[in-house]
PDB file of N, CA and C in Angstrom:
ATOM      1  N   UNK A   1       0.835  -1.185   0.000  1.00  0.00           N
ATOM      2  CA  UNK A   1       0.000   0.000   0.000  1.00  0.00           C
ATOM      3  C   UNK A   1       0.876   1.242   0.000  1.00  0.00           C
ATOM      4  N   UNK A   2       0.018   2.203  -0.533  1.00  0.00           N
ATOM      5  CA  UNK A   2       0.945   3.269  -0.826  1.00  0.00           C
ATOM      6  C   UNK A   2       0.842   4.709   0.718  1.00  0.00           C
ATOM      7  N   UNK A   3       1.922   5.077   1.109  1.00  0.00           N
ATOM      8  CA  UNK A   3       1.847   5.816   1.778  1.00  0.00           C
ATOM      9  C   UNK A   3       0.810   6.830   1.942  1.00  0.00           C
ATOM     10  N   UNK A   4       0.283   7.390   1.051  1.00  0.00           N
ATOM     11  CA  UNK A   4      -1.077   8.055   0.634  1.00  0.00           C
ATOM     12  C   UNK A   4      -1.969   7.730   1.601  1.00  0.00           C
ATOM     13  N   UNK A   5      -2.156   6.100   1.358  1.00  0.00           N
ATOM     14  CA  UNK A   5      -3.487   5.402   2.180  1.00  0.00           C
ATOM     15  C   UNK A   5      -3.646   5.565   3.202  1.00  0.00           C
ATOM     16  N   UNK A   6      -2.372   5.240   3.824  1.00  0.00           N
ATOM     17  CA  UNK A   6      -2.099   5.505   5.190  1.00  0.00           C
ATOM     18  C   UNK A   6      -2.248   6.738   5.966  1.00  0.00           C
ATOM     19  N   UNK A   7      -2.100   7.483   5.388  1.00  0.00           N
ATOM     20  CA  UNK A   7      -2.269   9.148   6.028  1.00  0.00           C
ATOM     21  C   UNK A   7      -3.286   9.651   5.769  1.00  0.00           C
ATOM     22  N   UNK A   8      -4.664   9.213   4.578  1.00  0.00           N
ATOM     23  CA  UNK A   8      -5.770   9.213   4.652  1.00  0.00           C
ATOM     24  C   UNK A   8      -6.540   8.872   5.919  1.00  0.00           C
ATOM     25  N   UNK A   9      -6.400   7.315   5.990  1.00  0.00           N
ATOM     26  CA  UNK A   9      -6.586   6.438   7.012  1.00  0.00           C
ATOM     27  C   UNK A   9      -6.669   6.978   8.122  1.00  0.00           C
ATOM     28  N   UNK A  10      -5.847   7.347   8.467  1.00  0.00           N
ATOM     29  CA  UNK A  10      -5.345   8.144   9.776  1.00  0.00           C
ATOM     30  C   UNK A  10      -6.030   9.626  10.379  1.00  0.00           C
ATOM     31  N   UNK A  11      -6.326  10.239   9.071  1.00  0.00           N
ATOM     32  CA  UNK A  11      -6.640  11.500   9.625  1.00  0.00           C
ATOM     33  C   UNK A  11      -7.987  11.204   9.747  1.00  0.00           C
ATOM     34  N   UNK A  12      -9.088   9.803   9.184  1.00  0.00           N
ATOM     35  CA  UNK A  12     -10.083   9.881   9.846  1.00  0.00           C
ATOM     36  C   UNK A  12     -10.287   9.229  11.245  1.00  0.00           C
ATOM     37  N   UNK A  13      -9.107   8.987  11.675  1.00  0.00           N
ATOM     38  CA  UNK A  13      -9.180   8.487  12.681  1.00  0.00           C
ATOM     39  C   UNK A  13      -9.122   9.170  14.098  1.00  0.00           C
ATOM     40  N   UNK A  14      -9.628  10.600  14.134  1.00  0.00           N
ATOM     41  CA  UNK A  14      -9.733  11.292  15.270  1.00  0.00           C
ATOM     42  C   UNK A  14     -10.586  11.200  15.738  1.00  0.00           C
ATOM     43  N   UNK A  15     -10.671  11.521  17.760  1.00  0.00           N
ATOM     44  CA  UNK A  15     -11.434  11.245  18.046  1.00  0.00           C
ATOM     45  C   UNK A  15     -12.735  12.283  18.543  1.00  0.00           C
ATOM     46  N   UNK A  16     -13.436  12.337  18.640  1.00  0.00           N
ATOM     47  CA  UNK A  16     -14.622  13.124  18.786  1.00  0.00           C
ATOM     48  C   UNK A  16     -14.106  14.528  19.709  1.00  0.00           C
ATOM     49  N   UNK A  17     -13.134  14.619  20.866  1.00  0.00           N
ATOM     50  CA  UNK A  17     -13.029  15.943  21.377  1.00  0.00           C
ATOM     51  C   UNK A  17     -12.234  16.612  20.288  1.00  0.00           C
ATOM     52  N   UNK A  18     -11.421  16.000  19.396  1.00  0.00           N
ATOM     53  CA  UNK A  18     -10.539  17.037  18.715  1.00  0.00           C
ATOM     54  C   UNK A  18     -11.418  17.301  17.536  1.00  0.00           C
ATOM     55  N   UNK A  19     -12.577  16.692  16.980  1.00  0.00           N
ATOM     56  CA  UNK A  19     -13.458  17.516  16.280  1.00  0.00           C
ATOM     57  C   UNK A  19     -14.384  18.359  16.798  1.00  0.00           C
ATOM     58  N   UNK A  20     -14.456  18.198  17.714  1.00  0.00           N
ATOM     59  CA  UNK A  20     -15.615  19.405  18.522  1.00  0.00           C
ATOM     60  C   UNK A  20     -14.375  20.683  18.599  1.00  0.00           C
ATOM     61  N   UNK A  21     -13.272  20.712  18.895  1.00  0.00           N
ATOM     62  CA  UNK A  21     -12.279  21.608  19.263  1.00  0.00           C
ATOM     63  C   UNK A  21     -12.097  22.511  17.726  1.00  0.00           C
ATOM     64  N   UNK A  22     -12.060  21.535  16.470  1.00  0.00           N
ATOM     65  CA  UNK A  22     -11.909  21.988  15.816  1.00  0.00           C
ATOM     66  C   UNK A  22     -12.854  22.963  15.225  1.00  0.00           C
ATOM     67  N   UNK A  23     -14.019  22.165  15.302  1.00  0.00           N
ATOM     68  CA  UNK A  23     -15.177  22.688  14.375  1.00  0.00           C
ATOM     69  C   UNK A  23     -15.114  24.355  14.950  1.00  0.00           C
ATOM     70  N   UNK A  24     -14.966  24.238  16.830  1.00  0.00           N
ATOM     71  CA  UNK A  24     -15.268  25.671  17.382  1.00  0.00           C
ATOM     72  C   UNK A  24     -14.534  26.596  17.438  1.00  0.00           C
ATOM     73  N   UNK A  25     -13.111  26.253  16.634  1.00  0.00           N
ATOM     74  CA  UNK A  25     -12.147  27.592  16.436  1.00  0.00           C
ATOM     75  C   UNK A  25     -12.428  28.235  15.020  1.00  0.00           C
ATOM     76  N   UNK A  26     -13.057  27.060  13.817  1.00  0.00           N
ATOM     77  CA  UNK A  26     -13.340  27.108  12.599  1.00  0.00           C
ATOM     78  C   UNK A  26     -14.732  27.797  13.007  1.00  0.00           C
ATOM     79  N   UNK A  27     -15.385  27.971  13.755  1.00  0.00           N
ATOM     80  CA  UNK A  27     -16.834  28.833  13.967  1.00  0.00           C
ATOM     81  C   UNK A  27     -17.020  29.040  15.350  1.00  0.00           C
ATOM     82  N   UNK A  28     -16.552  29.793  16.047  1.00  0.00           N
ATOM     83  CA  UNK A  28     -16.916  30.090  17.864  1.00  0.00           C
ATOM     84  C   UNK A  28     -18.387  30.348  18.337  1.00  0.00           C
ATOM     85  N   UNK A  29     -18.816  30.856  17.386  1.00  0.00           N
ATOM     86  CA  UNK A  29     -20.569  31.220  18.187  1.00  0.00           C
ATOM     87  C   UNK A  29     -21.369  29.642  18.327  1.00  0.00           C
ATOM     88  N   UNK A  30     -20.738  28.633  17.266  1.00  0.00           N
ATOM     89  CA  UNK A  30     -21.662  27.396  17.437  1.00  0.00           C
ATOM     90  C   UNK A  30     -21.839  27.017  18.872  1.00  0.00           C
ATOM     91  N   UNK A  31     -20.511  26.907  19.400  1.00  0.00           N
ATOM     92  CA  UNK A  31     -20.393  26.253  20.778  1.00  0.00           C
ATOM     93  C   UNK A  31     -21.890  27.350  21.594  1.00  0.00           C
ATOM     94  N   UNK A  32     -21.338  28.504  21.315  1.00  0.00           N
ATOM     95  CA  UNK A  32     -22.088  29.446  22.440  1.00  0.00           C
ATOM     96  C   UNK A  32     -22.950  29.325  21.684  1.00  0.00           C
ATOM     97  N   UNK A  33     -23.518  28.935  20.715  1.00  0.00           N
ATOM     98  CA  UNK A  33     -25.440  28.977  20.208  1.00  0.00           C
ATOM     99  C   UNK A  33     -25.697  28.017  21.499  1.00  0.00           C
ATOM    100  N   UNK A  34     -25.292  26.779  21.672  1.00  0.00           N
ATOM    101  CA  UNK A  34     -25.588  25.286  22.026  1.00  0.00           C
ATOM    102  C   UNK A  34     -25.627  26.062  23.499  1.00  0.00           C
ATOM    103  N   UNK A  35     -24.987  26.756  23.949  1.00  0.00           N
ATOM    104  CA  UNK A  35     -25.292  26.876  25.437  1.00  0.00           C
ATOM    105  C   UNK A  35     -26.104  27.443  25.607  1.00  0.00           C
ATOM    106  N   UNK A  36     -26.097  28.362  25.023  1.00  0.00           N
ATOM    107  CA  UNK A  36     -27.392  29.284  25.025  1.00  0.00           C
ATOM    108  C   UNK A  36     -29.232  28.645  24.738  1.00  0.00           C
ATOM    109  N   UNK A  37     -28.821  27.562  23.931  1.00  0.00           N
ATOM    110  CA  UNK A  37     -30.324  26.566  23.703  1.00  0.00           C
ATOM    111  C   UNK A  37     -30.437  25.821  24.617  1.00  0.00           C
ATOM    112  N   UNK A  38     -29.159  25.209  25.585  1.00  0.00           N
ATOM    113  CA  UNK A  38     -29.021  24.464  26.565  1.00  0.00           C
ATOM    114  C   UNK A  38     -29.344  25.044  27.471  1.00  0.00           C
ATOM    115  N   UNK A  39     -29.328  26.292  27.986  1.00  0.00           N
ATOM    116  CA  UNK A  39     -29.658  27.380  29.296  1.00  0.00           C
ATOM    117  C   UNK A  39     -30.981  27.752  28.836  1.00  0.00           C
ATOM    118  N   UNK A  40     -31.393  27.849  27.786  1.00  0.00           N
ATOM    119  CA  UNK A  40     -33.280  28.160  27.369  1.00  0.00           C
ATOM    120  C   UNK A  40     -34.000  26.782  27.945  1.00  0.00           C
ATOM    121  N   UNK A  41     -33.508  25.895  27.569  1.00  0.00           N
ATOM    122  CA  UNK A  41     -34.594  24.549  27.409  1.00  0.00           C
ATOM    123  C   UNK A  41     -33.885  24.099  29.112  1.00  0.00           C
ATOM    124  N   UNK A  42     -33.118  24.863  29.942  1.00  0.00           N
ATOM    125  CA  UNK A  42     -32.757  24.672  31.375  1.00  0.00           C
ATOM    126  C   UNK A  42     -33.983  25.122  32.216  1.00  0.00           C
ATOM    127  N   UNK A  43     -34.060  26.545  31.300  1.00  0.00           N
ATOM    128  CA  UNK A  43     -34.591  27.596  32.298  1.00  0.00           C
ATOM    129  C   UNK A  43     -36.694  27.258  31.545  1.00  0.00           C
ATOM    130  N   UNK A  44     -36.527  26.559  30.471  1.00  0.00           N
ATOM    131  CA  UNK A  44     -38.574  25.914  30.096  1.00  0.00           C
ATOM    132  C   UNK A  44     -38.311  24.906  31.549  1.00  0.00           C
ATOM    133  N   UNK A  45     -37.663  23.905  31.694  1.00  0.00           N
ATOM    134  CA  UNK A  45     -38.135  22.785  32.752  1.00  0.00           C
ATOM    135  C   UNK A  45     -38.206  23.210  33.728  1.00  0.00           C
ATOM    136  N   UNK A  46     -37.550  24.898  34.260  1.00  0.00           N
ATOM    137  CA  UNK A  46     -37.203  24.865  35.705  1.00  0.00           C
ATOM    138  C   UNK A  46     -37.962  26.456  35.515  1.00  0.00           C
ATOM    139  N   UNK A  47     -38.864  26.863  34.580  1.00  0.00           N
ATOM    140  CA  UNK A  47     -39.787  28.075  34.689  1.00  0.00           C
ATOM    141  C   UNK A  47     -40.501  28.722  36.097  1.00  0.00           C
ATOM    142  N   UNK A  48     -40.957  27.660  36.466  1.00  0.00           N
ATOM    143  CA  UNK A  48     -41.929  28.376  38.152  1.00  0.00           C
ATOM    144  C   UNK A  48     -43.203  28.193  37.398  1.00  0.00           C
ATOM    145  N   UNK A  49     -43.606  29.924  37.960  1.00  0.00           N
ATOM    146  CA  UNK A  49     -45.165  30.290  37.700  1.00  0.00           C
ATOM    147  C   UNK A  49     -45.476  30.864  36.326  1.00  0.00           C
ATOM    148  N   UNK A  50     -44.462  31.261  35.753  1.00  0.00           N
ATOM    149  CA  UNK A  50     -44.351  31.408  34.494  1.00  0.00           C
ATOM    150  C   UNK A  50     -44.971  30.960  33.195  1.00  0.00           C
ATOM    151  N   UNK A  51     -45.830  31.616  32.614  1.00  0.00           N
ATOM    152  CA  UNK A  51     -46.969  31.030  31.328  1.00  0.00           C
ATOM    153  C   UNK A  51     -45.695  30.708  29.789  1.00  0.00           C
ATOM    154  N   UNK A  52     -46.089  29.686  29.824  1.00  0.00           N
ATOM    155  CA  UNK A  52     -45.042  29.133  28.411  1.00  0.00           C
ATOM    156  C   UNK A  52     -45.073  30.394  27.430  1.00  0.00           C
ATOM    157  N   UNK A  53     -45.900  31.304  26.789  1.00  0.00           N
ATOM    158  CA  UNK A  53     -45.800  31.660  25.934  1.00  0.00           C
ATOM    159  C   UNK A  53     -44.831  33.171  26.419  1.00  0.00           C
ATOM    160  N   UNK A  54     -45.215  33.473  28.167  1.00  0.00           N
ATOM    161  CA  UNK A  54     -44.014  34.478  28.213  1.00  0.00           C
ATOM    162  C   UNK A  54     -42.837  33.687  28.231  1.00  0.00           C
ATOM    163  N   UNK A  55     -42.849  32.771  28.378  1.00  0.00           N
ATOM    164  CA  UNK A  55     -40.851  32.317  28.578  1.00  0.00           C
ATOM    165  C   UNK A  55     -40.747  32.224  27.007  1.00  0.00           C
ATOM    166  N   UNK A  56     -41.465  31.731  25.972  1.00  0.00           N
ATOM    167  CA  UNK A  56     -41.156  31.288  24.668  1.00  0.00           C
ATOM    168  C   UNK A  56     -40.591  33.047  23.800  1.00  0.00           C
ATOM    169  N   UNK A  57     -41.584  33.754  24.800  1.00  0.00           N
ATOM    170  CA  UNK A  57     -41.118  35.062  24.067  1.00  0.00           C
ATOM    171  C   UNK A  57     -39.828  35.762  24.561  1.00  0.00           C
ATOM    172  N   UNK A  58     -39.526  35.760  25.939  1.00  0.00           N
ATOM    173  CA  UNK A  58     -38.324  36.175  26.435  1.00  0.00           C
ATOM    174  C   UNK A  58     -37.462  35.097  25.746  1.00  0.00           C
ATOM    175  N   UNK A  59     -37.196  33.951  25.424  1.00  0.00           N
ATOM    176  CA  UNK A  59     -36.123  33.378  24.877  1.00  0.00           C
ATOM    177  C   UNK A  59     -36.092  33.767  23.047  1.00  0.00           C
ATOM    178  N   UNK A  60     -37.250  34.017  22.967  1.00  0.00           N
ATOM    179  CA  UNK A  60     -36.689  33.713  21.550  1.00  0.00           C
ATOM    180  C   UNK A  60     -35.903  35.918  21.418  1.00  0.00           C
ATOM    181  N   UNK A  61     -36.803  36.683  22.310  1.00  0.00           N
ATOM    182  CA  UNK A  61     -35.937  37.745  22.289  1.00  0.00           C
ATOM    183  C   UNK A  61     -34.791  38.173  22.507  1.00  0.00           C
ATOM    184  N   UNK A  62     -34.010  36.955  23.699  1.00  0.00           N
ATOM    185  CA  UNK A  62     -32.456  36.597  24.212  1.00  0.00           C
ATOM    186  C   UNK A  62     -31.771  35.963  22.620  1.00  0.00           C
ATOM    187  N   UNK A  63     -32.713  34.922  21.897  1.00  0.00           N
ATOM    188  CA  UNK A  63     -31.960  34.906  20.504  1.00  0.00           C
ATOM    189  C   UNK A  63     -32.113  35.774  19.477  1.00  0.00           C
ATOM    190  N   UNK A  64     -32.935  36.534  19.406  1.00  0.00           N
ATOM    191  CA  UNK A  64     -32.290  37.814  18.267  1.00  0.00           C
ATOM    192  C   UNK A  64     -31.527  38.799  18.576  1.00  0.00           C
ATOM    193  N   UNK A  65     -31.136  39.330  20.270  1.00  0.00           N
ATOM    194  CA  UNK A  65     -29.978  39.924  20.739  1.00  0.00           C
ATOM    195  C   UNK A  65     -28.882  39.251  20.348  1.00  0.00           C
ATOM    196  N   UNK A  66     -28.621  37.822  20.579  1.00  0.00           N
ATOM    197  CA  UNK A  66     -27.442  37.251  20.387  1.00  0.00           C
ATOM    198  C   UNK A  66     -27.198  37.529  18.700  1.00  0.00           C
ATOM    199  N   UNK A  67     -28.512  37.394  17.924  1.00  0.00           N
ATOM    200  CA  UNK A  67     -27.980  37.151  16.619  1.00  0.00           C
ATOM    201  C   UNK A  67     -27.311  38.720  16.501  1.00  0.00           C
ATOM    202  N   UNK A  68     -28.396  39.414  16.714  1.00  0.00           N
ATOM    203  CA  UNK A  68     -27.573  40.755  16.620  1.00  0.00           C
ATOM    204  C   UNK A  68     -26.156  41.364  16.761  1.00  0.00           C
ATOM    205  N   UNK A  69     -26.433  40.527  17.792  1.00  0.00           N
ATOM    206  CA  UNK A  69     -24.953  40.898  18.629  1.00  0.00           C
ATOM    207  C   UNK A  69     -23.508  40.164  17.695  1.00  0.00           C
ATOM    208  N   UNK A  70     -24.050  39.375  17.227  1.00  0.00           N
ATOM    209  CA  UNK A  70     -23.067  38.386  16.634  1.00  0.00           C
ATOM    210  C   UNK A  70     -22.753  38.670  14.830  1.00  0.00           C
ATOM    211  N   UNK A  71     -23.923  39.528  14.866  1.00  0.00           N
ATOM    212  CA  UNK A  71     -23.441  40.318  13.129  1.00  0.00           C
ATOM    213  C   UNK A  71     -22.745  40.979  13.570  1.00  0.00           C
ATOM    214  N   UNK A  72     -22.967  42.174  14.404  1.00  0.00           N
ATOM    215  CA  UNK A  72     -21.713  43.564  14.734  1.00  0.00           C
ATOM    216  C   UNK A  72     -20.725  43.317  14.839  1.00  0.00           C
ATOM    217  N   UNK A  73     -20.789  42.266  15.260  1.00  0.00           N
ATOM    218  CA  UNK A  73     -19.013  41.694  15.907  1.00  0.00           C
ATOM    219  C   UNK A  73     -18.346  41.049  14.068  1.00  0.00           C
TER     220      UNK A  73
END
Protein backbone atom coordinates (compact mmCIF):
# COMPACT_ATOMS: atom_id res chain seq x y z
CA UNK A 1 0.00 0.00 0.00
CA UNK A 2 0.95 3.27 -0.83
CA UNK A 3 1.85 5.82 1.78
CA UNK A 4 -1.08 8.05 0.63
CA UNK A 5 -3.49 5.40 2.18
CA UNK A 6 -2.10 5.50 5.19
CA UNK A 7 -2.27 9.15 6.03
CA UNK A 8 -5.77 9.21 4.65
CA UNK A 9 -6.59 6.44 7.01
CA UNK A 10 -5.34 8.14 9.78
CA UNK A 11 -6.64 11.50 9.62
CA UNK A 12 -10.08 9.88 9.85
CA UNK A 13 -9.18 8.49 12.68
CA UNK A 14 -9.73 11.29 15.27
CA UNK A 15 -11.43 11.24 18.05
CA UNK A 16 -14.62 13.12 18.79
CA UNK A 17 -13.03 15.94 21.38
CA UNK A 18 -10.54 17.04 18.72
CA UNK A 19 -13.46 17.52 16.28
CA UNK A 20 -15.61 19.40 18.52
CA UNK A 21 -12.28 21.61 19.26
CA UNK A 22 -11.91 21.99 15.82
CA UNK A 23 -15.18 22.69 14.37
CA UNK A 24 -15.27 25.67 17.38
CA UNK A 25 -12.15 27.59 16.44
CA UNK A 26 -13.34 27.11 12.60
CA UNK A 27 -16.83 28.83 13.97
CA UNK A 28 -16.92 30.09 17.86
CA UNK A 29 -20.57 31.22 18.19
CA UNK A 30 -21.66 27.40 17.44
CA UNK A 31 -20.39 26.25 20.78
CA UNK A 32 -22.09 29.45 22.44
CA UNK A 33 -25.44 28.98 20.21
CA UNK A 34 -25.59 25.29 22.03
CA UNK A 35 -25.29 26.88 25.44
CA UNK A 36 -27.39 29.28 25.02
CA UNK A 37 -30.32 26.57 23.70
CA UNK A 38 -29.02 24.46 26.56
CA UNK A 39 -29.66 27.38 29.30
CA UNK A 40 -33.28 28.16 27.37
CA UNK A 41 -34.59 24.55 27.41
CA UNK A 42 -32.76 24.67 31.38
CA UNK A 43 -34.59 27.60 32.30
CA UNK A 44 -38.57 25.91 30.10
CA UNK A 45 -38.14 22.79 32.75
CA UNK A 46 -37.20 24.86 35.70
CA UNK A 47 -39.79 28.08 34.69
CA UNK A 48 -41.93 28.38 38.15
CA UNK A 49 -45.16 30.29 37.70
CA UNK A 50 -44.35 31.41 34.49
CA UNK A 51 -46.97 31.03 31.33
CA UNK A 52 -45.04 29.13 28.41
CA UNK A 53 -45.80 31.66 25.93
CA UNK A 54 -44.01 34.48 28.21
CA UNK A 55 -40.85 32.32 28.58
CA UNK A 56 -41.16 31.29 24.67
CA UNK A 57 -41.12 35.06 24.07
CA UNK A 58 -38.32 36.17 26.44
CA UNK A 59 -36.12 33.38 24.88
CA UNK A 60 -36.69 33.71 21.55
CA UNK A 61 -35.94 37.74 22.29
CA UNK A 62 -32.46 36.60 24.21
CA UNK A 63 -31.96 34.91 20.50
CA UNK A 64 -32.29 37.81 18.27
CA UNK A 65 -29.98 39.92 20.74
CA UNK A 66 -27.44 37.25 20.39
CA UNK A 67 -27.98 37.15 16.62
CA UNK A 68 -27.57 40.75 16.62
CA UNK A 69 -24.95 40.90 18.63
CA UNK A 70 -23.07 38.39 16.63
CA UNK A 71 -23.44 40.32 13.13
CA UNK A 72 -21.71 43.56 14.73
CA UNK A 73 -19.01 41.69 15.91
Amino acid sequence: MSSDTDISISSYNEDQGSKIIQRSREAPFVPVGMAVVAYGLYRLKNRGNTKMSIHLIHIHVAAQGFVVTAMTL
